[in-house]
N, C-alpha and C. Protein backbone atom coordinates (compact mmCIF):
# COMPACT_ATOMS: atom_id res chain seq x y z
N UNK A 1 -48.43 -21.06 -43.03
CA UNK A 1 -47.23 -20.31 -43.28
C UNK A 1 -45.99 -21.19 -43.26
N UNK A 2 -46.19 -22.20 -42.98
CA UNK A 2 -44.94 -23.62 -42.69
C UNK A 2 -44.67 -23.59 -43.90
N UNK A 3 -42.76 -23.55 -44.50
CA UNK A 3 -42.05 -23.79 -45.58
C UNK A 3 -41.96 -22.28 -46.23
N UNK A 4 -42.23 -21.10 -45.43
CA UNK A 4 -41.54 -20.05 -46.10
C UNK A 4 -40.42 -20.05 -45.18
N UNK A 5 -40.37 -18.69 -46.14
CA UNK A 5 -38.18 -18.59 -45.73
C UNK A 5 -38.20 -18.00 -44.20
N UNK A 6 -37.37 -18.09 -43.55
CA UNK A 6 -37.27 -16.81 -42.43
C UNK A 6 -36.44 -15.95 -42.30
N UNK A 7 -36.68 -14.70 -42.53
CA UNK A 7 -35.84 -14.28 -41.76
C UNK A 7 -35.15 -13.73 -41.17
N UNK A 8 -33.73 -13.20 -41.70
CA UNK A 8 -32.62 -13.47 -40.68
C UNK A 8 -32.58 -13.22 -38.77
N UNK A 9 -33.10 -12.13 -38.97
CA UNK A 9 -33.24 -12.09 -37.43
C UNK A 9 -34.43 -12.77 -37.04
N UNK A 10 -34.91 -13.65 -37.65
CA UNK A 10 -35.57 -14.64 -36.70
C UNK A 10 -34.92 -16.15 -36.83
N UNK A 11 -33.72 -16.28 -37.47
CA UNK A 11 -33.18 -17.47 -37.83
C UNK A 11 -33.40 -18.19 -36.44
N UNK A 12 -33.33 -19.52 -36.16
CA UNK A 12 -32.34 -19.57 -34.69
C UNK A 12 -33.26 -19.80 -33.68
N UNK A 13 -34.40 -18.79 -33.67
CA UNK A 13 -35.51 -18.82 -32.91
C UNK A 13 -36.27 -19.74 -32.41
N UNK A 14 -36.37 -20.89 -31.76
CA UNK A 14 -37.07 -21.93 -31.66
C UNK A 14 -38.46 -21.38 -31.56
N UNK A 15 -38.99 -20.36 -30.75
CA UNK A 15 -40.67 -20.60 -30.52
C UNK A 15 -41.02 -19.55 -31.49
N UNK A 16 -40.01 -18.65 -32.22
CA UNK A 16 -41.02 -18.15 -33.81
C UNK A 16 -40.99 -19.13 -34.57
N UNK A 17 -40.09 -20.48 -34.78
CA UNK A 17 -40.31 -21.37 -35.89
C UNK A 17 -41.70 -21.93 -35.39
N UNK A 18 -41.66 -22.36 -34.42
CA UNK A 18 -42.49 -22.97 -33.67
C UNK A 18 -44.42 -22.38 -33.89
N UNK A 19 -44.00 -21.02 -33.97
CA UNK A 19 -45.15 -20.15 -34.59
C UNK A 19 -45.70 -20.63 -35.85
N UNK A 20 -44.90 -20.56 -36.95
CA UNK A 20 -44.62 -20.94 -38.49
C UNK A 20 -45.47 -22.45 -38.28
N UNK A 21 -45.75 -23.10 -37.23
CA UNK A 21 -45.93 -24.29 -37.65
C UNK A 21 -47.30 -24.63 -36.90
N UNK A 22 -48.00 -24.15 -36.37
CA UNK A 22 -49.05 -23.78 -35.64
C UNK A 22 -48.96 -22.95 -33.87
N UNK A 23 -47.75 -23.03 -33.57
CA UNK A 23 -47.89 -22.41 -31.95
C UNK A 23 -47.94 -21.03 -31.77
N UNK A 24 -48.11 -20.47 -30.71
CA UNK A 24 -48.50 -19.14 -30.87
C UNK A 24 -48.14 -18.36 -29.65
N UNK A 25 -47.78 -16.95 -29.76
CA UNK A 25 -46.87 -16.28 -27.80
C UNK A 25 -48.84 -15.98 -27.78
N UNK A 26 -48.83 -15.81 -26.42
CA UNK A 26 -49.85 -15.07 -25.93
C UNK A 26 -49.12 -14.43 -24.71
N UNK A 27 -49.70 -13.52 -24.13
CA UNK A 27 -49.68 -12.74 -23.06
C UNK A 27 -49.06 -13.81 -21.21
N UNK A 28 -50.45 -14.52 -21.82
CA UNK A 28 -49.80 -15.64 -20.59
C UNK A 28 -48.27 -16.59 -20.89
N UNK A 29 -48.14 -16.63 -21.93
CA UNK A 29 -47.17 -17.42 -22.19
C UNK A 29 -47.27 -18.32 -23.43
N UNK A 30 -46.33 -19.22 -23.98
CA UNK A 30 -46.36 -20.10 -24.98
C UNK A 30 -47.16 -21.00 -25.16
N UNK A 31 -47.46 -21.22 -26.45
CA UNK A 31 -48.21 -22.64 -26.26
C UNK A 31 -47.51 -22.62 -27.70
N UNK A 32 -47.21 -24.23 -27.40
CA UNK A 32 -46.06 -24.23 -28.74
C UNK A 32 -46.73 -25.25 -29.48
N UNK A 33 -48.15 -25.50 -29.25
CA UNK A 33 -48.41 -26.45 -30.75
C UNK A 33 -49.86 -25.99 -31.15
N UNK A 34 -50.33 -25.00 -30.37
CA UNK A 34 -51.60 -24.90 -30.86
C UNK A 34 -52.59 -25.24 -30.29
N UNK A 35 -52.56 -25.63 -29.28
CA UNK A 35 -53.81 -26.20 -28.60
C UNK A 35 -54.65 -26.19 -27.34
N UNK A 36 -54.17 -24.34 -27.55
CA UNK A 36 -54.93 -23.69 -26.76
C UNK A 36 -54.30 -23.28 -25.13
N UNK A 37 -53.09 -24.40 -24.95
CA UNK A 37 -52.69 -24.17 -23.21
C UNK A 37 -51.51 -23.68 -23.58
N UNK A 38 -50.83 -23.02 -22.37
CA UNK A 38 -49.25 -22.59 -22.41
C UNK A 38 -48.82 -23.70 -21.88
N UNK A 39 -47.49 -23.80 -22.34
CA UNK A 39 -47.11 -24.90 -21.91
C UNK A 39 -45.46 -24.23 -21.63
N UNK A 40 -45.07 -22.76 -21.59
CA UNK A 40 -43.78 -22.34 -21.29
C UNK A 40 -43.93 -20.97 -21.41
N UNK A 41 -43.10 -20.32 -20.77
CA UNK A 41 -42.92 -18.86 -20.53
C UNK A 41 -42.40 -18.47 -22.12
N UNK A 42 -42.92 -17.38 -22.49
CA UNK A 42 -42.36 -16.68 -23.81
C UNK A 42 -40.63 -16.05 -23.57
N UNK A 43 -40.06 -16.79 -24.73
CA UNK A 43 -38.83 -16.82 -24.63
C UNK A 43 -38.42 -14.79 -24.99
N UNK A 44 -37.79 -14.07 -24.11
CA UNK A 44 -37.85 -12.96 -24.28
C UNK A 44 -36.48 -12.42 -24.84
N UNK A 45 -35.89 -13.41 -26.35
CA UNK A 45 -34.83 -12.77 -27.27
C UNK A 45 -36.08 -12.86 -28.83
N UNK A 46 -37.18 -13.79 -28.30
CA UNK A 46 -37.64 -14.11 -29.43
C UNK A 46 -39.06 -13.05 -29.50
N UNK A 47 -39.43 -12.36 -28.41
CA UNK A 47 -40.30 -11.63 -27.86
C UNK A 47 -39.80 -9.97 -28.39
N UNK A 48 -38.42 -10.02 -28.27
CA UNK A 48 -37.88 -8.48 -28.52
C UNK A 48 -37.76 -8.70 -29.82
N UNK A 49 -37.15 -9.80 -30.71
CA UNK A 49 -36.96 -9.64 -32.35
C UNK A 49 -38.60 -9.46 -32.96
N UNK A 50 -39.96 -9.87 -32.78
CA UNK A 50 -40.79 -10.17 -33.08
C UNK A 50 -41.17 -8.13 -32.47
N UNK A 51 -40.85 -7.67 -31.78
CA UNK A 51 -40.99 -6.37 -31.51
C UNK A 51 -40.27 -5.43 -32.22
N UNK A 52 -38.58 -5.52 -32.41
CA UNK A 52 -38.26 -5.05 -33.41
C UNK A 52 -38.28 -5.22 -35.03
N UNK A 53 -38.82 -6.54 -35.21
CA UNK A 53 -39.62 -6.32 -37.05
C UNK A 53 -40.84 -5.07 -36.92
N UNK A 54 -41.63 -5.44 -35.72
CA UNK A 54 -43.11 -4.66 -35.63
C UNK A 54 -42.77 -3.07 -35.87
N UNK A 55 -41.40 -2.76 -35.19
CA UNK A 55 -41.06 -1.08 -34.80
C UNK A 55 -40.15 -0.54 -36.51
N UNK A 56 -39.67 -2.13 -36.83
CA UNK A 56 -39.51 -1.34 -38.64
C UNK A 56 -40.32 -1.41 -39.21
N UNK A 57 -41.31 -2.03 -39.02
CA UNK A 57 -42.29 -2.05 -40.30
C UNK A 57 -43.09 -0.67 -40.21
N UNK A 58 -43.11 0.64 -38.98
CA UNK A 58 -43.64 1.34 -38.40
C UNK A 58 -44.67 0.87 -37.46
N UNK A 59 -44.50 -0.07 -37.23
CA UNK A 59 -46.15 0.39 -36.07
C UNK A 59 -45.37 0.79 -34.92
N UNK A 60 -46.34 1.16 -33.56
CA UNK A 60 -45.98 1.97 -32.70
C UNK A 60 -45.51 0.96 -31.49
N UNK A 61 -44.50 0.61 -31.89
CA UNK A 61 -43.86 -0.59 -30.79
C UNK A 61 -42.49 0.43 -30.12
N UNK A 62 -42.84 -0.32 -28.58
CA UNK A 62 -41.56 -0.43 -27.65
C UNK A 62 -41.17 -1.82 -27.43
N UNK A 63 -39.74 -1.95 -27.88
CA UNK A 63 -38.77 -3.26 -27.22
C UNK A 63 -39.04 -2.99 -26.07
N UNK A 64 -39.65 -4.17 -25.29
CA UNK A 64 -40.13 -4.67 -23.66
C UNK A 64 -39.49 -5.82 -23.83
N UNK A 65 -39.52 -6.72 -24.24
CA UNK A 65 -38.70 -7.85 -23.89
C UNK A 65 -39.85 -8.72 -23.47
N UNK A 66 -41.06 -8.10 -23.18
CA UNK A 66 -42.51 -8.62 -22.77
C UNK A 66 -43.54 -8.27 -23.88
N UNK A 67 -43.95 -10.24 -24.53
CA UNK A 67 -44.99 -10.40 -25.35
C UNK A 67 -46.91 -9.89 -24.18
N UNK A 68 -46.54 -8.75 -23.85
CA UNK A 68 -47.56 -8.25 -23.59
C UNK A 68 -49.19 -8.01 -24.36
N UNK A 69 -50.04 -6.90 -24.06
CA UNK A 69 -51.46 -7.04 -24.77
C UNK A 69 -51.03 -6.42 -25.82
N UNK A 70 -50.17 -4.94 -25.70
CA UNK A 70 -50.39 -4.53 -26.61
C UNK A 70 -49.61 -5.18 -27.95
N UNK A 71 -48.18 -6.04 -27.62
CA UNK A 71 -47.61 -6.59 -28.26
C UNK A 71 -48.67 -7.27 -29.36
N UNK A 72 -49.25 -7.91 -28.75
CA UNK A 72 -50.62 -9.33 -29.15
C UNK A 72 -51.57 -8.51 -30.09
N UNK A 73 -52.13 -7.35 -29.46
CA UNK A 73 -52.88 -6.47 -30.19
C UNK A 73 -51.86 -6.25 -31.80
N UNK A 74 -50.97 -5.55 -31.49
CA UNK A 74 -50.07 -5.35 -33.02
C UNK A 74 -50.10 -6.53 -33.82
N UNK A 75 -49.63 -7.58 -33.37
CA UNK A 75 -49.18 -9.01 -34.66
C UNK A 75 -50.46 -8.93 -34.71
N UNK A 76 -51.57 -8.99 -34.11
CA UNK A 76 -53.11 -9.46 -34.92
C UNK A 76 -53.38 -8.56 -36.00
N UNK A 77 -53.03 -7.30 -35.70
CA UNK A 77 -53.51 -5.99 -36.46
C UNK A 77 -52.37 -6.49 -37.98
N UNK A 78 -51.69 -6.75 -37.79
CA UNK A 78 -50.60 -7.28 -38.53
C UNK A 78 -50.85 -8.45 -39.54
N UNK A 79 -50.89 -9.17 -38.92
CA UNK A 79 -51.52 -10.71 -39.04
C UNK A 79 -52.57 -10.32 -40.38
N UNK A 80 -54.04 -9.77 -40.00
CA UNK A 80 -54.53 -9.30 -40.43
C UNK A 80 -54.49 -8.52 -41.72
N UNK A 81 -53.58 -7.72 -41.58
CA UNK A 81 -53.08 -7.03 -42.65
C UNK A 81 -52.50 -7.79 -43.82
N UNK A 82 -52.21 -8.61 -43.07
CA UNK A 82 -51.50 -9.11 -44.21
C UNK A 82 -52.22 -10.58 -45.06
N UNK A 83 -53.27 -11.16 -44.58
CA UNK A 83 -53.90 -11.83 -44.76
C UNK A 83 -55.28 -11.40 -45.59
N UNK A 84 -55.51 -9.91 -45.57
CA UNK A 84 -56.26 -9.41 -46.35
C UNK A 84 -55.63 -9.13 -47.92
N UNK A 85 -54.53 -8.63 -47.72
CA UNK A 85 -53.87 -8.48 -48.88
C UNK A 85 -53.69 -10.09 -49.45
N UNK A 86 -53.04 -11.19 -48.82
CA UNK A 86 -53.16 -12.37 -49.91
C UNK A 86 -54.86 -12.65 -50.70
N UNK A 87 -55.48 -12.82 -49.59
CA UNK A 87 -56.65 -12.71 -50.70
C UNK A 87 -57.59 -11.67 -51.00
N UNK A 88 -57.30 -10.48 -51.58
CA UNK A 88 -58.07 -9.78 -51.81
C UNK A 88 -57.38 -9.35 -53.25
């Protein structure tokens, strides 16, 4: 996904760019390159924007401010979704 656009309310974001480029929030926390460990607490302005795209796009999100399970559960369901549609 590295070299699409972002954006706007994720401009700015260090650990969603950081996403874009292999790192990923989990529940426990950041891991900002991919390789499996956290290596920092999930930044929670970048935790609530990544919750409010989820709550326009409709899915059934609450702004917590916490990249929680169910948070994790949605972007996969998401993720997913949208990865079926490029190649199918």
């Amino acid at each position: 996904m590295a070299g699409e656009p972002i954006a706007p309310r994720f401009a700015g974001l260090r650990q969603f760019e950081k996403c874009l480029a292999g790192g990923r929030m989990t529940p426990n926390g950041f891991d900002s390159n991919g390789d499996l460990s956290v290596d920092e607490a999930n930044d929670v302005f970048t935790v609530a924007a990544i919750q409010s795209a989820l709550k326009a796009l409709q899915y059934p999100m609450l702004i917590t401010f916490v990249y929680d399970n169910a948070t994790a559960s949605i972007v996969t369901q998401g993720l997913s979704s949208r990865r079926s549609r490029s190649t199918g």
